[in-house]
N, C-alpha and C. Protein backbone atom coordinates (compact mmCIF):
# COMPACT_ATOMS: atom_id res chain seq x y z
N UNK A 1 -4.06 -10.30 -6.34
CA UNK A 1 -3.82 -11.23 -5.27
C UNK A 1 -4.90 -11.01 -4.21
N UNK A 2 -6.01 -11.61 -3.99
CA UNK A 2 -6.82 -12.18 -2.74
C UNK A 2 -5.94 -11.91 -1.53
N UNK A 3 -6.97 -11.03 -0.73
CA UNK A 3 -5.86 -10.59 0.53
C UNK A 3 -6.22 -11.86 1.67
N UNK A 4 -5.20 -11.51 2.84
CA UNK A 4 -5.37 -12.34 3.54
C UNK A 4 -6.38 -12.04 4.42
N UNK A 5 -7.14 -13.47 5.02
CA UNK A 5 -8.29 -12.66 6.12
C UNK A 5 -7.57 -12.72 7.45
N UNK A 6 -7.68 -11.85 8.54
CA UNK A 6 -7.18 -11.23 9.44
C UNK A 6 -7.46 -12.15 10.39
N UNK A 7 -6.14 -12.33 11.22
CA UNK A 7 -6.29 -13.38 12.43
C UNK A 7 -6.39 -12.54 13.89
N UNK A 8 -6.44 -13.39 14.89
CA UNK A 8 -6.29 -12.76 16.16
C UNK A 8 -5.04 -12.63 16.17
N UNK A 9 -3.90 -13.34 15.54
CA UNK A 9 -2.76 -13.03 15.53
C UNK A 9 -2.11 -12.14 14.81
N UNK A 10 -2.78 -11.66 14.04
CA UNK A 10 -2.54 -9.86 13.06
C UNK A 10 -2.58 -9.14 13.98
N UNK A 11 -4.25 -9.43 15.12
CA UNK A 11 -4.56 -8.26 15.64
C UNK A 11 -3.31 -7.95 16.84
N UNK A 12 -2.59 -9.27 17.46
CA UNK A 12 -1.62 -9.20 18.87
C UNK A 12 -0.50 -8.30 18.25
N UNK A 13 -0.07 -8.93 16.73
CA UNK A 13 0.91 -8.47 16.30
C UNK A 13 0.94 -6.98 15.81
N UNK A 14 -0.16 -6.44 15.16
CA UNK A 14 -0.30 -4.75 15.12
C UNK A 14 -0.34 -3.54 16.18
N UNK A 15 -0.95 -4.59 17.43
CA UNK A 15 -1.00 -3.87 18.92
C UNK A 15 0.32 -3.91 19.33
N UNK A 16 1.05 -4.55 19.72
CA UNK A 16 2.30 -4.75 19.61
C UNK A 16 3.84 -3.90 19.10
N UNK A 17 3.32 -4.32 17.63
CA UNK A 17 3.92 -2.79 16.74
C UNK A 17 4.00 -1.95 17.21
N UNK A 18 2.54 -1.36 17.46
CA UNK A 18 2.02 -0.08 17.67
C UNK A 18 2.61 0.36 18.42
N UNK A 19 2.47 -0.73 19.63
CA UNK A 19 3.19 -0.36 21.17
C UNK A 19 4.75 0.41 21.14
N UNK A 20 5.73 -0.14 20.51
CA UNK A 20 7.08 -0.28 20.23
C UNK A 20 6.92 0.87 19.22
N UNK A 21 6.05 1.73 19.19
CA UNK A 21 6.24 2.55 17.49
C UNK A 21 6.30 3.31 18.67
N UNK A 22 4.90 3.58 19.60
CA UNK A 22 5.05 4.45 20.25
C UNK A 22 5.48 4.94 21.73
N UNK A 23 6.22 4.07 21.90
CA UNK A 23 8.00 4.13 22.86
C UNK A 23 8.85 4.34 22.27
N UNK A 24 9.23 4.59 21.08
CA UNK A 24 10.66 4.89 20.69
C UNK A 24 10.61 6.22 20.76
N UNK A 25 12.04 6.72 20.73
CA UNK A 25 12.03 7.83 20.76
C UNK A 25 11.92 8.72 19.58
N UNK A 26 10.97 9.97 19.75
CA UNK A 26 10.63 10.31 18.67
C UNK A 26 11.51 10.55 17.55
N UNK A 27 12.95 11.52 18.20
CA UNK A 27 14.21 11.58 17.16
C UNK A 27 14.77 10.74 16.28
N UNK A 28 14.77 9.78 16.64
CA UNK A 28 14.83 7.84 16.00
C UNK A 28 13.78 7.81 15.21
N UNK A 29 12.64 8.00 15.53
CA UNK A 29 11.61 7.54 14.58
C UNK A 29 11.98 8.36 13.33
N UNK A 30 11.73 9.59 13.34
CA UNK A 30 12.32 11.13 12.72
C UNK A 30 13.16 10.64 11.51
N UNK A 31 14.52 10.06 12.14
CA UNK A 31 15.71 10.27 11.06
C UNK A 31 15.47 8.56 10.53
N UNK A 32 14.96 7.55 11.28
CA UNK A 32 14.43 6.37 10.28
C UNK A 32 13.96 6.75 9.34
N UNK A 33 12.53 7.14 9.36
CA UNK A 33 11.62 7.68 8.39
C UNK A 33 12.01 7.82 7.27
N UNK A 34 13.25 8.95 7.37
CA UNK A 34 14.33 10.00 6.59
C UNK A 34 14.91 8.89 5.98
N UNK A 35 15.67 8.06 6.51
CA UNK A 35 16.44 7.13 5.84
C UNK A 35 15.67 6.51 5.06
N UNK A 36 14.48 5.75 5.04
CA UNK A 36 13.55 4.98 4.44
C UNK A 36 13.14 5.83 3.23
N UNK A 37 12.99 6.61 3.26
CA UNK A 37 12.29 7.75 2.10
C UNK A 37 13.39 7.87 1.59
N UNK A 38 14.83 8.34 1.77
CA UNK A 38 16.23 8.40 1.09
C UNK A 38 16.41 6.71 0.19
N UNK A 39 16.51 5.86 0.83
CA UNK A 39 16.29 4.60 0.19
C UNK A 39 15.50 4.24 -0.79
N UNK A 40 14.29 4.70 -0.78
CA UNK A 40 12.84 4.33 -1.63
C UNK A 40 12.96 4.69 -2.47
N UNK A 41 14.25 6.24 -2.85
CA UNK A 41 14.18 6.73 -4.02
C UNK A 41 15.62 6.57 -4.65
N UNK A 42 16.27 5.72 -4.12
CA UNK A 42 17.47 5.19 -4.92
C UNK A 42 17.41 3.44 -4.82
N UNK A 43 16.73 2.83 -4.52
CA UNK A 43 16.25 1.50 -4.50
C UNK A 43 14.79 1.09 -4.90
N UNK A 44 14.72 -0.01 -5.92
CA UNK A 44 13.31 -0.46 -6.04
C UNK A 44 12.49 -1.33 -4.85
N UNK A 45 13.36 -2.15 -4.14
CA UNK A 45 13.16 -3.01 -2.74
C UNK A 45 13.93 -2.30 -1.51
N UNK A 46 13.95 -2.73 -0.47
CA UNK A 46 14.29 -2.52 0.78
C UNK A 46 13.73 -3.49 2.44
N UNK A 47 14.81 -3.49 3.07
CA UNK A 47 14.51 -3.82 4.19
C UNK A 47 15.13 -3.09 5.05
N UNK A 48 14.62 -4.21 6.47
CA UNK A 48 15.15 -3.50 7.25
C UNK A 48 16.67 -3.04 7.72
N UNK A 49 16.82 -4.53 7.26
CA UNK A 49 18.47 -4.83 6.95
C UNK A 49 19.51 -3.40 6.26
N UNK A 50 18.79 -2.93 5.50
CA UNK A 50 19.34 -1.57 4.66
C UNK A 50 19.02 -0.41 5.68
N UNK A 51 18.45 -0.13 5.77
CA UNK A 51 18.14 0.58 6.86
C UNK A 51 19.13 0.86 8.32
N UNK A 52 19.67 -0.35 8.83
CA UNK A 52 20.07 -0.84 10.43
C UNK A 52 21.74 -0.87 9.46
N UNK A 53 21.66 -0.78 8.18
CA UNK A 53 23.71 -0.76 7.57
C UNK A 53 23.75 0.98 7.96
N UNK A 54 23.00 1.78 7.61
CA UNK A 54 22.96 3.36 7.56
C UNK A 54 22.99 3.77 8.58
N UNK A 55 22.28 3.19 9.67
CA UNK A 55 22.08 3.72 10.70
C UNK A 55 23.18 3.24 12.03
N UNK A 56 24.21 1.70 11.63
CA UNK A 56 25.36 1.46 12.10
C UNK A 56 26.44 2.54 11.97
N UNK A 57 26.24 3.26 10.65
CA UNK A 57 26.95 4.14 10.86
C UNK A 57 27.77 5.33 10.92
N UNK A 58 26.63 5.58 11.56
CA UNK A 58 26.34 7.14 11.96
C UNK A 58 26.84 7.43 13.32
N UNK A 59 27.78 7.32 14.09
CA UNK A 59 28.05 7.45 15.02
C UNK A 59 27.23 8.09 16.52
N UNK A 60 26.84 9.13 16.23
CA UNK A 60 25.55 10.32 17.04
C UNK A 60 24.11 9.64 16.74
N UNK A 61 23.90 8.58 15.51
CA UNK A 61 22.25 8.20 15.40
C UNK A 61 21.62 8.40 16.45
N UNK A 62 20.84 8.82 17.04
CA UNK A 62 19.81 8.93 18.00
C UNK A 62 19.31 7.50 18.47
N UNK A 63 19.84 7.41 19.75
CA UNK A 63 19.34 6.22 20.44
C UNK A 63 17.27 5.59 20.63
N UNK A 64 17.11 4.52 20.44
CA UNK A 64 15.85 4.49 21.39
C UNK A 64 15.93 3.12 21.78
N UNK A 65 14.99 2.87 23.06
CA UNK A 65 15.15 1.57 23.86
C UNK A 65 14.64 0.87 23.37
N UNK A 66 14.24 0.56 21.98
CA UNK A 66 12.62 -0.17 21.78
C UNK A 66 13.32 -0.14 19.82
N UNK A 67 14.82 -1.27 19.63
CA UNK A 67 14.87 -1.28 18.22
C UNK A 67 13.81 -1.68 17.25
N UNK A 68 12.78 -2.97 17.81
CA UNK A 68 11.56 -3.44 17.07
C UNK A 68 10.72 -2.52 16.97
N UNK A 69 10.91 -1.16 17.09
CA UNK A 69 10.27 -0.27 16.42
C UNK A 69 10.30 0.13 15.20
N UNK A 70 11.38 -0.66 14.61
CA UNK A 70 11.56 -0.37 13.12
C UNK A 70 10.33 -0.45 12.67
N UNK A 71 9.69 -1.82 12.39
CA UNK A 71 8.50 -2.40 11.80
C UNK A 71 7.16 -0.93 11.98
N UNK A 72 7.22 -0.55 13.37
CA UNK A 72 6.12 0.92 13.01
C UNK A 72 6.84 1.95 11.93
N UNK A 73 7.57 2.12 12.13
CA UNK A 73 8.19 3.24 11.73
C UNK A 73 8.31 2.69 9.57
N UNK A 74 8.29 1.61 9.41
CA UNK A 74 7.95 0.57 7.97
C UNK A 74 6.21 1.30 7.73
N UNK A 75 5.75 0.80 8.69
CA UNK A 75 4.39 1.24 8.51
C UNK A 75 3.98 2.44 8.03
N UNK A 76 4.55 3.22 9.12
CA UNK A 76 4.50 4.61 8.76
C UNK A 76 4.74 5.32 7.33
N UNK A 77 5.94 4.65 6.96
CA UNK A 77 6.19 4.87 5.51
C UNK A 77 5.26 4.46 4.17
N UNK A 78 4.92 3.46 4.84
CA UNK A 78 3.59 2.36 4.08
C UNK A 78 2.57 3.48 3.88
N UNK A 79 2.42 4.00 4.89
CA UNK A 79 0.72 5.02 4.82
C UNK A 79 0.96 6.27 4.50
N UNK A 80 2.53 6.32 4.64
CA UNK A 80 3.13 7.94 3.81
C UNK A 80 2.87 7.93 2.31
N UNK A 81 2.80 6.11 1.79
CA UNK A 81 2.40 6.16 -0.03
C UNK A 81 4.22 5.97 -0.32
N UNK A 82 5.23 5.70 0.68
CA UNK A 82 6.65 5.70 0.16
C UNK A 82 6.65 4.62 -0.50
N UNK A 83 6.96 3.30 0.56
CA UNK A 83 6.97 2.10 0.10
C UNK A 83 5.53 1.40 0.59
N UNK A 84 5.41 0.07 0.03
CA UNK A 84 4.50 -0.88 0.37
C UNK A 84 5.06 -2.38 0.61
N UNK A 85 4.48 -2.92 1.31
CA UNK A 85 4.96 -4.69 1.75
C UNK A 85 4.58 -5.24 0.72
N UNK A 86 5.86 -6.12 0.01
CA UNK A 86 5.49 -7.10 -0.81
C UNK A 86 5.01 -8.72 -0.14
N UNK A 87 5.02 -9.73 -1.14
CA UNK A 87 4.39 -11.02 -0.25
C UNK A 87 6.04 -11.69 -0.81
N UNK A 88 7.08 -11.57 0.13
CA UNK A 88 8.11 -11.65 -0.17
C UNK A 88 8.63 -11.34 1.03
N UNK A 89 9.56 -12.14 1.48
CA UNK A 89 10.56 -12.01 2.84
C UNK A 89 11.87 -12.71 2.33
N UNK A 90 12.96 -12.53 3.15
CA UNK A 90 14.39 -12.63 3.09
C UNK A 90 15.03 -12.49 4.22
N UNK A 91 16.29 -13.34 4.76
CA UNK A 91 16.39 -13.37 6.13
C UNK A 91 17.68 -12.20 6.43
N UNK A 92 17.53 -11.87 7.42
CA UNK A 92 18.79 -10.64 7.90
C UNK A 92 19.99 -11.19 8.21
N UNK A 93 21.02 -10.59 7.93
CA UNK A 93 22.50 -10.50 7.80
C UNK A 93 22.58 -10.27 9.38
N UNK A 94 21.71 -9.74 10.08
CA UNK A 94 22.15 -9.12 11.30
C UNK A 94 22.17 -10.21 12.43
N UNK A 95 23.51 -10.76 12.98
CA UNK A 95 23.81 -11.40 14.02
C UNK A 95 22.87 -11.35 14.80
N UNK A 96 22.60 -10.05 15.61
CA UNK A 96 21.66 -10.31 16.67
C UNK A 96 20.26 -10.61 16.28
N UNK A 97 20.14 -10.49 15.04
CA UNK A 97 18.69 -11.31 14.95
C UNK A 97 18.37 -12.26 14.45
N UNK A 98 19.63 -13.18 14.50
CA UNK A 98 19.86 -14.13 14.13
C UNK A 98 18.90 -14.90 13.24
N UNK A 99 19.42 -14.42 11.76
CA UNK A 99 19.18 -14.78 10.74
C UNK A 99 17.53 -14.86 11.10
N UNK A 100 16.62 -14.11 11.37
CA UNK A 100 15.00 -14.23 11.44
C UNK A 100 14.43 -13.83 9.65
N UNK A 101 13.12 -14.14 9.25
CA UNK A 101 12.83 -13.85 8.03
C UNK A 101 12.47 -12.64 8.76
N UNK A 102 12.24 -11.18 7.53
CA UNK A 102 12.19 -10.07 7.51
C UNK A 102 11.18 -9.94 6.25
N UNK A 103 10.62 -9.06 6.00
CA UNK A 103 9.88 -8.26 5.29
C UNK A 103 10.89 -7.65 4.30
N UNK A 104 10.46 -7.71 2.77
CA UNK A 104 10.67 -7.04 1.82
C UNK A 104 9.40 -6.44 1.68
N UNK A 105 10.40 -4.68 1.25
CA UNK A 105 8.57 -3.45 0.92
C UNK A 105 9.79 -2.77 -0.84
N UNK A 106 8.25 -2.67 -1.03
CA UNK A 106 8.78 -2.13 -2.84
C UNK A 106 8.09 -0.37 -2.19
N UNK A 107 9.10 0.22 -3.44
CA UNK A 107 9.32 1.54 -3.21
C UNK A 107 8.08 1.89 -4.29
N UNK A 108 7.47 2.54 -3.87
CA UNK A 108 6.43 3.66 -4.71
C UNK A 108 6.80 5.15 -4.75
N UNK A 109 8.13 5.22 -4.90
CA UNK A 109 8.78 6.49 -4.86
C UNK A 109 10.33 6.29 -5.56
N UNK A 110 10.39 5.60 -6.06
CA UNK A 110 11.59 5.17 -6.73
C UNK A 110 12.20 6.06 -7.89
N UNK A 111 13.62 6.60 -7.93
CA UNK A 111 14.21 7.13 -8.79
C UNK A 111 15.01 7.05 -9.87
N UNK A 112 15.05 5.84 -9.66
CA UNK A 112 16.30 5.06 -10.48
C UNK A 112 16.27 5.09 -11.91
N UNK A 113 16.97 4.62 -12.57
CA UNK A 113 17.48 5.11 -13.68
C UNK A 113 17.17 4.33 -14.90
C-alpha cells in the first residue's frame, strides 16, 4: 500500500498528540501502555474502545486531565513494535464520544491460539 503524503494537517494533528501525551500523567500513561501490551497478546485488533472497557473498571485507575492522550500513548505502543495502525477505523460505543470514528491497530505481538 502507497503511503500517504503528509499534510499540514498530520503535522497540527501529531503536535497536538504529542502535546496531550505529554500532560498526562505519567502513572496513566504507565498502566495504559500495560493494558495495550496485555491486549496485543490476547487480541489480533484493538482499540481504543477496549482499552477505556478495562480501564472503567478499575476503580483506583490513575487519573489524568488530558483523556485524548490515549492516541500518544497508541503511538507509543506503535514504536514499542506492539501494535501498528491499520487503514481501518470503527466508531466507539463510548457515549461521551459520541459515536466519533476511531482507529483500529493490529497486534504484532499476538498470542492467540
Amino acid at each position: 500500500m502507497a503511503k500517504k503524503k503528509r499534510t499540514y494537517a498530520d503535522d497540527i494533528t501529531d503536535r497536538a498528540i504529542a502535546r496531550c501525551h505529554a500532560a498526562a500523567n505519567p502513572a496513566w500513561k504507565i498502566e495504559v501502555l500495560f493494558i495495550i501490551g496485555e491486549l496485543a497478546r490476547a487480541k489480533r485488533t484493538l482499540t481504543a474502545d477496549d482499552v477505556w472497557a478495562i480501564i472503567y473498571q478499575v476503580p483506583d485507575f490513575p487519573k489524568t486531565h488530558e483523556p485524548r492522550a490515549m492516541g500518544g500513548v497508541f503511538r507509543e505502543a506503535a514504536r514499542d513494535g506492539v501494535i501498528r495502525l491499520l487503514d481501518e477505523h470503527t466508531n466507539t460505543i463510548r457515549p461521551v464520544a459520541h459515536c466519533r470514528p476511531m482507529h483500529v491497530w493490529e497486534s504484532l505481538i499476538y498470542k492467540g491460539s
